[in-house]
N, C-alpha and C. Protein backbone atom coordinates (compact mmCIF):
# COMPACT_ATOMS: atom_id res chain seq x y z
N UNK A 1 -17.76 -11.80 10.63
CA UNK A 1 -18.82 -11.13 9.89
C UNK A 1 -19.86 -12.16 9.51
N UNK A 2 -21.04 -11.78 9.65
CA UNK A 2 -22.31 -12.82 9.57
C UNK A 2 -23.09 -12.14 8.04
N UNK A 3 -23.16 -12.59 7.50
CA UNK A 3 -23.57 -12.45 6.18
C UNK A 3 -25.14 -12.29 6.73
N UNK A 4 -25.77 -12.68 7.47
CA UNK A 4 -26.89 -12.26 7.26
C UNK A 4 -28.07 -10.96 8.19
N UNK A 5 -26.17 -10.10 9.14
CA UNK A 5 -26.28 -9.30 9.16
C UNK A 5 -26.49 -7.86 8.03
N UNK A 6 -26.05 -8.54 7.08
CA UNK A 6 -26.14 -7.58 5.51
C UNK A 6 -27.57 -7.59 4.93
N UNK A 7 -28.81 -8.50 5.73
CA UNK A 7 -30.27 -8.75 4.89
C UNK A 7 -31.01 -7.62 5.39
N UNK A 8 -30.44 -7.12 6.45
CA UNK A 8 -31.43 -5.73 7.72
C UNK A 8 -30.29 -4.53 6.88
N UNK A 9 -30.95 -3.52 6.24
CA UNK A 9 -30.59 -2.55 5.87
C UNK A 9 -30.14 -1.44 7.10
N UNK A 10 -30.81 -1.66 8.18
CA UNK A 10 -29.88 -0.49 9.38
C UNK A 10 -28.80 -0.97 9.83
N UNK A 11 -28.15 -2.53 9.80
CA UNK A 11 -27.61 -3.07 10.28
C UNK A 11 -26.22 -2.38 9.40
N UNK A 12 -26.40 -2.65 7.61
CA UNK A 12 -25.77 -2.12 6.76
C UNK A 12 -25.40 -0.32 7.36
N UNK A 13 -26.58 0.38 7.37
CA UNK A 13 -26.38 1.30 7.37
C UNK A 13 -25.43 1.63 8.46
N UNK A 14 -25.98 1.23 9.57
CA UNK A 14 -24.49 1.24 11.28
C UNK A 14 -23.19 0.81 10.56
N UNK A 15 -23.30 -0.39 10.35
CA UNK A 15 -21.85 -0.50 9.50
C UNK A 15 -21.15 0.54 8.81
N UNK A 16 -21.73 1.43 7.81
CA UNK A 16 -21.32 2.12 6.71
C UNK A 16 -20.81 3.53 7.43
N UNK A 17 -21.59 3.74 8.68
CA UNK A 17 -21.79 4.83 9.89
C UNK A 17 -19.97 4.93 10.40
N UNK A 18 -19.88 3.66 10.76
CA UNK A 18 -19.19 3.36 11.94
C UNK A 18 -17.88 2.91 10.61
N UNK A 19 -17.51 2.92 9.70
CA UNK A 19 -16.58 2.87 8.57
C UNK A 19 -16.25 5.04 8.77
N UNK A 20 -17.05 5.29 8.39
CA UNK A 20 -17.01 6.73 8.02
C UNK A 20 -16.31 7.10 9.20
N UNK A 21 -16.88 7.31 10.50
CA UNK A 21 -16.04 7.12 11.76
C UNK A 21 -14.61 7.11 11.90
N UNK A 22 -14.43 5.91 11.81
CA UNK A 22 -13.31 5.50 11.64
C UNK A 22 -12.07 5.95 10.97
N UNK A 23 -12.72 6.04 9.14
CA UNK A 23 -12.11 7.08 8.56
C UNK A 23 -11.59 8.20 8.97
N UNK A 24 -12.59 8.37 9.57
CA UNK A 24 -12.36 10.22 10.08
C UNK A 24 -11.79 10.41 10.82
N UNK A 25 -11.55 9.33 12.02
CA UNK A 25 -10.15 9.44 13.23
C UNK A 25 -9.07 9.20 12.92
N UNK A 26 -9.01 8.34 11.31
CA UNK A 26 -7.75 8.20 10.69
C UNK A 26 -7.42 9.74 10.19
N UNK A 27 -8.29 10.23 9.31
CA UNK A 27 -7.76 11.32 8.40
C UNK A 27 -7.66 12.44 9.74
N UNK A 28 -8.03 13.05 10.66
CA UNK A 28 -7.45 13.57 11.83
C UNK A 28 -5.97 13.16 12.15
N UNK A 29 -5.76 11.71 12.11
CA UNK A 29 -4.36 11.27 12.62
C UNK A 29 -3.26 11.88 11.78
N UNK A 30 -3.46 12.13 10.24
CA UNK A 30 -2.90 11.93 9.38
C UNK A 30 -2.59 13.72 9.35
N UNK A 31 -3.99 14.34 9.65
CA UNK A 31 -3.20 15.92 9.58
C UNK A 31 -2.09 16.06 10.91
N UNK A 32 -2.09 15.93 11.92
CA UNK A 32 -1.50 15.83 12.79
C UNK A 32 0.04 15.67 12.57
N UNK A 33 0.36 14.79 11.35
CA UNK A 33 1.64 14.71 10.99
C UNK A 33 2.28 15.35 10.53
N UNK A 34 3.56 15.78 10.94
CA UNK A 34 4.79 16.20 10.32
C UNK A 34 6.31 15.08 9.53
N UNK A 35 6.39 16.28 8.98
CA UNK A 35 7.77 15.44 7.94
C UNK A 35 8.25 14.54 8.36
N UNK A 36 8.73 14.40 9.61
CA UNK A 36 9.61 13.38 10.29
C UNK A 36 8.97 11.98 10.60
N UNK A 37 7.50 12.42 11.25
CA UNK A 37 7.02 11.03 11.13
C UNK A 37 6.03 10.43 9.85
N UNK A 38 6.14 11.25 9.30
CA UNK A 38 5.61 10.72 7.85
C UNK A 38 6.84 9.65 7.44
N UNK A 39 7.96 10.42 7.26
CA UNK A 39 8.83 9.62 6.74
C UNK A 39 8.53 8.64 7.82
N UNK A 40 9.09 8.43 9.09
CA UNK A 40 9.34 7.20 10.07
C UNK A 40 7.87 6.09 9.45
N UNK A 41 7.11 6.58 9.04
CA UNK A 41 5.49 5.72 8.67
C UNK A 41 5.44 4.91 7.69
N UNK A 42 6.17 5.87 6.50
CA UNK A 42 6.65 5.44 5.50
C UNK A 42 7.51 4.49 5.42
N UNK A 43 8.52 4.26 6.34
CA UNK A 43 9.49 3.46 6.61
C UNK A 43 8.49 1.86 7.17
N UNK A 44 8.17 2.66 8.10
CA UNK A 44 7.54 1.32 8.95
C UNK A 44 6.63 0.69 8.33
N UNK A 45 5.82 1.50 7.47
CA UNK A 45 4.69 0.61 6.82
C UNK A 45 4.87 -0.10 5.54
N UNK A 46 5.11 1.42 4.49
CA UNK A 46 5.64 0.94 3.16
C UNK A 46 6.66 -0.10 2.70
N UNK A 47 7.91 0.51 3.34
CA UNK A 47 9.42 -0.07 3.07
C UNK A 47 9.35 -1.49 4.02
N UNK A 48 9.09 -1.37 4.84
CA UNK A 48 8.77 -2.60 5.87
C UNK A 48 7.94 -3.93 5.14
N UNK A 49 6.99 -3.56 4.68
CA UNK A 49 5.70 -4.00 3.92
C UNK A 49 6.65 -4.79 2.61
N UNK A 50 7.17 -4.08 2.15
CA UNK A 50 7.98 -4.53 1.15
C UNK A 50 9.11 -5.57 0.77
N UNK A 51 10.05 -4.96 2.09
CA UNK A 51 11.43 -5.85 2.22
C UNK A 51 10.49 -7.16 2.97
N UNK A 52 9.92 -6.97 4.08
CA UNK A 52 9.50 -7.98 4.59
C UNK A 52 8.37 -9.28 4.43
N UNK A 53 7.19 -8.49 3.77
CA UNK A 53 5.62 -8.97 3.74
C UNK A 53 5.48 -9.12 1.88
N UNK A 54 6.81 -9.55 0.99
CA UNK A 54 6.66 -9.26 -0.20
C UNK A 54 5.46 -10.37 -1.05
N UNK A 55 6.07 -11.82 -0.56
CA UNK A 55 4.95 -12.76 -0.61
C UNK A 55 4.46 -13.25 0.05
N UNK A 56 3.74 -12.58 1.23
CA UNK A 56 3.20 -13.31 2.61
C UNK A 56 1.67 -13.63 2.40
N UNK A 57 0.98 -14.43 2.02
CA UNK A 57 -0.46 -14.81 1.72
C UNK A 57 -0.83 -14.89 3.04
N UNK A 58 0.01 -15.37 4.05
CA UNK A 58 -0.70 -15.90 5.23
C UNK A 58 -0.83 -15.28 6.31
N UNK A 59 -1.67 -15.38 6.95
CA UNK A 59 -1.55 -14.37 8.31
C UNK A 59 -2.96 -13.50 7.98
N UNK A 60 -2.62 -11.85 8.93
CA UNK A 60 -3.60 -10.85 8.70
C UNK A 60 -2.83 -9.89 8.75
N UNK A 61 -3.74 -8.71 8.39
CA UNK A 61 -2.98 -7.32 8.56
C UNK A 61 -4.34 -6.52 8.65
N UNK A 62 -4.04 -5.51 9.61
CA UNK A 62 -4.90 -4.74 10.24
C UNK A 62 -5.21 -3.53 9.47
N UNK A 63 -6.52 -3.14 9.45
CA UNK A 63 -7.13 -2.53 8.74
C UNK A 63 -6.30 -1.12 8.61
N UNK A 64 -5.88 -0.20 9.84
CA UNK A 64 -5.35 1.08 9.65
C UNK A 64 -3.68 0.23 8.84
N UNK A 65 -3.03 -0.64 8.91
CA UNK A 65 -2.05 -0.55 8.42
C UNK A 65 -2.24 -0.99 7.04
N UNK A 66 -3.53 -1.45 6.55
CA UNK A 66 -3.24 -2.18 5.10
C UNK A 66 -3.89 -0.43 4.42
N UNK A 67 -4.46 0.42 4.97
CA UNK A 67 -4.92 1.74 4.18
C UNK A 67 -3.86 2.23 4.69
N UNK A 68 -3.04 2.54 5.22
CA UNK A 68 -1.50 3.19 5.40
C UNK A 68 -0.66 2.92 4.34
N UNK A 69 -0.41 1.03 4.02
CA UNK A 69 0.05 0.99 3.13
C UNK A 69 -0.39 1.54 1.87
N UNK A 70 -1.92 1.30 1.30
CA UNK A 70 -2.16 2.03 0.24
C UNK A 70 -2.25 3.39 0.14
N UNK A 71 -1.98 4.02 0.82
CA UNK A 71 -2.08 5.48 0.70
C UNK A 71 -0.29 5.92 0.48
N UNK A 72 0.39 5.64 1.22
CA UNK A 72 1.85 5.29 0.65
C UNK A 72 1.83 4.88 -0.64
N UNK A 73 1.55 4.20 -1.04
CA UNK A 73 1.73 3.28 -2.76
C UNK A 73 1.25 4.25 -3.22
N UNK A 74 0.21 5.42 -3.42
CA UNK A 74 -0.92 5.64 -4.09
C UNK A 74 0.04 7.35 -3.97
N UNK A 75 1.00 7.78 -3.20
CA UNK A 75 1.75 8.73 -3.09
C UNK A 75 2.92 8.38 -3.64
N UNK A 76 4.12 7.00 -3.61
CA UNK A 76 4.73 6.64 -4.36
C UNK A 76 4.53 6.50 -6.23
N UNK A 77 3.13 6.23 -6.63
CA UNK A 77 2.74 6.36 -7.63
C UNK A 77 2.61 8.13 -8.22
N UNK A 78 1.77 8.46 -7.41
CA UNK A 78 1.64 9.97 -7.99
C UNK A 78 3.41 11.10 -8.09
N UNK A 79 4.06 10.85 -7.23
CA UNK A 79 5.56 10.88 -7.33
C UNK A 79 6.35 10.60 -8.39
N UNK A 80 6.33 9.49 -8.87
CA UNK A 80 6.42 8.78 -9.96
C UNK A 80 6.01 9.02 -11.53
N UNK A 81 5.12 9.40 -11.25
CA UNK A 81 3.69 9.81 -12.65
C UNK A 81 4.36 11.43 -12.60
N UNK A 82 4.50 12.25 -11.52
CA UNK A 82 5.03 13.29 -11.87
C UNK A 82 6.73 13.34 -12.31
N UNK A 83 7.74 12.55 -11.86
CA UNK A 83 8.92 12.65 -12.49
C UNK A 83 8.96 11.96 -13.84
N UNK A 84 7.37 11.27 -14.38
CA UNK A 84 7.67 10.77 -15.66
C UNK A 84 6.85 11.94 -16.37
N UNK A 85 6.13 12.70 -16.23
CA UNK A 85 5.41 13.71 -16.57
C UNK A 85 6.42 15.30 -17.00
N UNK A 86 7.56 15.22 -16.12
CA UNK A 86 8.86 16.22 -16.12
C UNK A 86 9.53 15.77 -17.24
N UNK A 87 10.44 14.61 -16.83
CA UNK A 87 11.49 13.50 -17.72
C UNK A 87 10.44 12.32 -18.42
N UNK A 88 9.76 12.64 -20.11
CA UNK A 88 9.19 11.37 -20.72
C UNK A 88 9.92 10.54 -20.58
N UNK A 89 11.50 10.31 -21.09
CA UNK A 89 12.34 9.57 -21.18
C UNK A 89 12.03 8.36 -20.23
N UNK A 90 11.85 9.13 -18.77
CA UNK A 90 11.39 8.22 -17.84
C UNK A 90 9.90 7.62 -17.42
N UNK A 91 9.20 7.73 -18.34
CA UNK A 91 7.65 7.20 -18.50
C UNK A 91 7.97 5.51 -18.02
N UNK A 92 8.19 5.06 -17.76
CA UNK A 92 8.16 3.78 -17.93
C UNK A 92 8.77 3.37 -16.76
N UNK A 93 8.94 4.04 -15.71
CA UNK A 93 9.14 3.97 -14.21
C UNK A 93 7.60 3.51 -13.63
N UNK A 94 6.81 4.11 -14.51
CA UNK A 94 5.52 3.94 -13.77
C UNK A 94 5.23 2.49 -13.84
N UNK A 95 4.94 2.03 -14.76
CA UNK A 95 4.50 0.65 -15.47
C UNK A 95 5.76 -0.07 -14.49
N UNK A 96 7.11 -0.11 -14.57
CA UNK A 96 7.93 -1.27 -13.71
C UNK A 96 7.07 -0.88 -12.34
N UNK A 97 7.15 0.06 -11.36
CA UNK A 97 6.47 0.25 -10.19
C UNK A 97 4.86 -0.76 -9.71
N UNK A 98 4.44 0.06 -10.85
CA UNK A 98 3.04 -1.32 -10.74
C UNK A 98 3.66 -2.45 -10.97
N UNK A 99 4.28 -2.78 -11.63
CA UNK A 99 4.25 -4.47 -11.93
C UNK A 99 4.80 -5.26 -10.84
N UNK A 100 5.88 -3.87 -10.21
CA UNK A 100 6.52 -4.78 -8.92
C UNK A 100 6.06 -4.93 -7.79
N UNK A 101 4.64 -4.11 -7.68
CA UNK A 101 3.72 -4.06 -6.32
C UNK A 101 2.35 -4.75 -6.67
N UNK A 102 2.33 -5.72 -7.96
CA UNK A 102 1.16 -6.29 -8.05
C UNK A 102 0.37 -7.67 -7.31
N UNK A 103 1.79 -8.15 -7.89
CA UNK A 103 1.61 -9.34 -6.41
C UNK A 103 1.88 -9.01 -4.73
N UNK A 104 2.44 -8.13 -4.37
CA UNK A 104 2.59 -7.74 -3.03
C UNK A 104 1.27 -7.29 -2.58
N UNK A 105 0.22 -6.64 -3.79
CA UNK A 105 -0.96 -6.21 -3.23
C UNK A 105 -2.04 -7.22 -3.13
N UNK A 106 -1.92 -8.20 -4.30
CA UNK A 106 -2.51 -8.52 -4.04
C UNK A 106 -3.02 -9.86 -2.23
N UNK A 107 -1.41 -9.92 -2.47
CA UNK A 107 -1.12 -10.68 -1.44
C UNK A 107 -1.56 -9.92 0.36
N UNK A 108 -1.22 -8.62 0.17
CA UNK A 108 -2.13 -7.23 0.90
C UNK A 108 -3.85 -7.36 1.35
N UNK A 109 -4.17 -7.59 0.09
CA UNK A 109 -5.60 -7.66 0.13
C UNK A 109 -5.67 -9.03 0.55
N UNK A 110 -5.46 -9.67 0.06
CA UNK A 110 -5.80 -11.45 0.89
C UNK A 110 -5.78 -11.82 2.33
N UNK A 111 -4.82 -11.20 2.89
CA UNK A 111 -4.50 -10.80 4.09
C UNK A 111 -5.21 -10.02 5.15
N UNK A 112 -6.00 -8.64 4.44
CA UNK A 112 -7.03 -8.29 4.63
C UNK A 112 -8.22 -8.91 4.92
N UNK A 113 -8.48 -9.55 3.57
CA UNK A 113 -9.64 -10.39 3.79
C UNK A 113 -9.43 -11.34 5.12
N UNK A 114 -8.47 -11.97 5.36
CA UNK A 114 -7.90 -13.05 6.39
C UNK A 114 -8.39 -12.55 7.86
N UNK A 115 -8.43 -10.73 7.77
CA UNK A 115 -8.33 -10.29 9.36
C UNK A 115 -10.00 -10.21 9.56
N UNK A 116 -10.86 -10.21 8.03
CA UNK A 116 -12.17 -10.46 8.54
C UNK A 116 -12.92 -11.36 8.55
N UNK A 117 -11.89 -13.06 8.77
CA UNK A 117 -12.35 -14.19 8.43
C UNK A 117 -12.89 -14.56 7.29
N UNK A 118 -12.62 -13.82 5.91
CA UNK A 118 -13.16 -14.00 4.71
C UNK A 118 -11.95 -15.00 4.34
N UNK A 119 -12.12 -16.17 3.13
CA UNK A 119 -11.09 -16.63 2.53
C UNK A 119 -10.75 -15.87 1.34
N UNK A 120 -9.34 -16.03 0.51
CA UNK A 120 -8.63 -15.66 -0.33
C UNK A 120 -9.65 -15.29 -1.29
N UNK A 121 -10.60 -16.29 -1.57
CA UNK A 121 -11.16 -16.34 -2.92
C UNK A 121 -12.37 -15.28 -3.25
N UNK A 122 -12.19 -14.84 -1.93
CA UNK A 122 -13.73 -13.48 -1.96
C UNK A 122 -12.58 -12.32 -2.78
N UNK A 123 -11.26 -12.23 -3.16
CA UNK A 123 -10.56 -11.29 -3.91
C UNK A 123 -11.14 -11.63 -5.30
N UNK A 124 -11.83 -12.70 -5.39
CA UNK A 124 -12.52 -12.51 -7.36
C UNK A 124 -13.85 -12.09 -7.37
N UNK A 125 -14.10 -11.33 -5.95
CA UNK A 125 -15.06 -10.37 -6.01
C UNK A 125 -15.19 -8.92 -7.22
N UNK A 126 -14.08 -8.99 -6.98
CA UNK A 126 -13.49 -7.37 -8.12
C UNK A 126 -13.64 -7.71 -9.49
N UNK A 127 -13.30 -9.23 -10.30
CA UNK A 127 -13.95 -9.37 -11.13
C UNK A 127 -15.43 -9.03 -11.93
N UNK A 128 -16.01 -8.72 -10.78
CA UNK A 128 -17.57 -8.28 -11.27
C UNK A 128 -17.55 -7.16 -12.00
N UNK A 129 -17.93 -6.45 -13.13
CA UNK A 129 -17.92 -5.25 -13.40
C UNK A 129 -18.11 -4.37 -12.33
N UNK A 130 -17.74 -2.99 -12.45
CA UNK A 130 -17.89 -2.16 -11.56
C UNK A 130 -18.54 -1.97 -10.06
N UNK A 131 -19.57 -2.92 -9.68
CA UNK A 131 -19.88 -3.34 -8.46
C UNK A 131 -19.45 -4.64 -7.40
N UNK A 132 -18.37 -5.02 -8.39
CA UNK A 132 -17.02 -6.12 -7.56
C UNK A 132 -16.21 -5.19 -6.81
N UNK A 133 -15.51 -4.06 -7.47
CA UNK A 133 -14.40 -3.47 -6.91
C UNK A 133 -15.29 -2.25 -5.98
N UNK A 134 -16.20 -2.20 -5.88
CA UNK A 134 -16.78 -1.37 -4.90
C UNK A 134 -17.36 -2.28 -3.66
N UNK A 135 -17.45 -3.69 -4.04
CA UNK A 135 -17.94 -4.44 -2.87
C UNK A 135 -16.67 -5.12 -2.35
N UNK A 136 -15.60 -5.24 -2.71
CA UNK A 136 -14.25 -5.46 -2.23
C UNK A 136 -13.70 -4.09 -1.37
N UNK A 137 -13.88 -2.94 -1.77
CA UNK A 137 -13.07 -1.83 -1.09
C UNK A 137 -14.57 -2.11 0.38
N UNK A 138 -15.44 -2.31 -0.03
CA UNK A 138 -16.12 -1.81 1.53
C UNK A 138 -16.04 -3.48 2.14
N UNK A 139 -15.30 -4.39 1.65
CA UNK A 139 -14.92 -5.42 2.43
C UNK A 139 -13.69 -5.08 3.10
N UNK A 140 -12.57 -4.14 2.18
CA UNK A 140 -11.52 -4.47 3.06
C UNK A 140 -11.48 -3.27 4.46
N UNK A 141 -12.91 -2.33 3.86
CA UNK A 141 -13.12 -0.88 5.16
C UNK A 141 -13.63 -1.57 6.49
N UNK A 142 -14.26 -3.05 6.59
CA UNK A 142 -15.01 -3.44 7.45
C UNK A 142 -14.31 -4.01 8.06
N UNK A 143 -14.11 -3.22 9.73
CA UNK A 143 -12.83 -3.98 10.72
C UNK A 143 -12.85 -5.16 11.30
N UNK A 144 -11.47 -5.66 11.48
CA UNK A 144 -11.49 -6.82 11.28
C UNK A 144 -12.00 -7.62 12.78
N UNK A 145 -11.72 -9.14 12.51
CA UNK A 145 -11.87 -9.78 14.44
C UNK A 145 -11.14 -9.08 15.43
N UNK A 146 -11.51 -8.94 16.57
CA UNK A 146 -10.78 -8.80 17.67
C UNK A 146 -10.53 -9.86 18.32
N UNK A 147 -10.59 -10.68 18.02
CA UNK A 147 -10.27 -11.97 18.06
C UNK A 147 -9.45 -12.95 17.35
N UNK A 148 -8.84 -14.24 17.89
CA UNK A 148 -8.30 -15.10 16.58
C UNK A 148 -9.05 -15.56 15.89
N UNK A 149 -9.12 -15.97 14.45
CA UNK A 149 -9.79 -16.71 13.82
C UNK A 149 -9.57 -18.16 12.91
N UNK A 150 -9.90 -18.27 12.17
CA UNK A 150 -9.40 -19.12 11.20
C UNK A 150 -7.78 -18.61 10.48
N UNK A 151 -7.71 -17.59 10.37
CA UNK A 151 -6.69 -17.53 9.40
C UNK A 151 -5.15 -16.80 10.86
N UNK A 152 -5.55 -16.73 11.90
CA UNK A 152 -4.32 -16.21 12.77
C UNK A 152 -4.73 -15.47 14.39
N UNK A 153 -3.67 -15.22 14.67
CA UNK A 153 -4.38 -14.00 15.97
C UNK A 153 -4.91 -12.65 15.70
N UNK A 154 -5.13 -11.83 16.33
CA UNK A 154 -5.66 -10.98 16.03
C UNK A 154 -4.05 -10.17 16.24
N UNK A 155 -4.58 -8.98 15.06
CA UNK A 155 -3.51 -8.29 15.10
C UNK A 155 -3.57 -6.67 15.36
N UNK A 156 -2.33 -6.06 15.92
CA UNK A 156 -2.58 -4.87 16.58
C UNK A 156 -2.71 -3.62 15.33
């Protein structure tokens, strides 16, 4: 990514085009699914992601699998929020859940950044008030090298 492809506003705009795109061949993929391979997805991405990639800073991870993973987490959470919403008793499932996927994400997102040749430290982008965490999510939407780079090979 050339930073000073971002100074030409159509250049932005193709970008933002070709994100939406993308999106949209994902969310097609996603109706397409049934129970069985949801679960198998879930397995492969989430649970996989987890047992395996818990503190992995290094490397990359590819754009459809790091929004796979969050969309998993983000269904594991709402799951969660509803059996603590049934059982109060169990309110506090939620809070351990985040705490135990905080470093895994963030380590997620770094990784991200890695597949678009960005370093680690563009993650204290989100620090900014409200226009950090909106210029981080359309960093991690912007696909990555097809190529190796600095941080690994390219990944499938």
């Amino acid at each position: 990514m050339n930073f000073n492809d971002l100074k030409d506003i159509n250049k932005v705009k193709g970008l933002a085009l070709d994100i939406a795109k993308d999106f949209n061949k994902e969310i097609d993929k996603i109706k397409d699914v049934n129970k069985e391979r949801f679960i198998e997805g879930f397995n492969k991405c989430f649970v996989e992601w987890l047992m395996n990639e818990y503190f992995e800073f290094k490397g990359r991870v590819s754009r459809c699998r790091f929004w796979m993973i969050v969309l998993y987490s983000i269904l594991v959470s709402m799951g969660l929020g509803l059996i603590s919403a049934i059982f109060p008793f169990l309110g506090y499932i939620v809070y351990i859940y985040s705490l135990a996927i905080l470093i895994p994400s963030v380590c997620l997102i770094i990784r991200r950044l890695h597949d678009i040749n960005f370093p680690a430290w563009w993650f204290l982008i989100a620090l900014i008030p409200y226009l950090g965490a909106i210029a981080l999510v359309f960093l991690l939407a912007i696909p990555g090298d097809n190529k190796s780079n600095n941080y690994g090979a390219k990944v499938k």
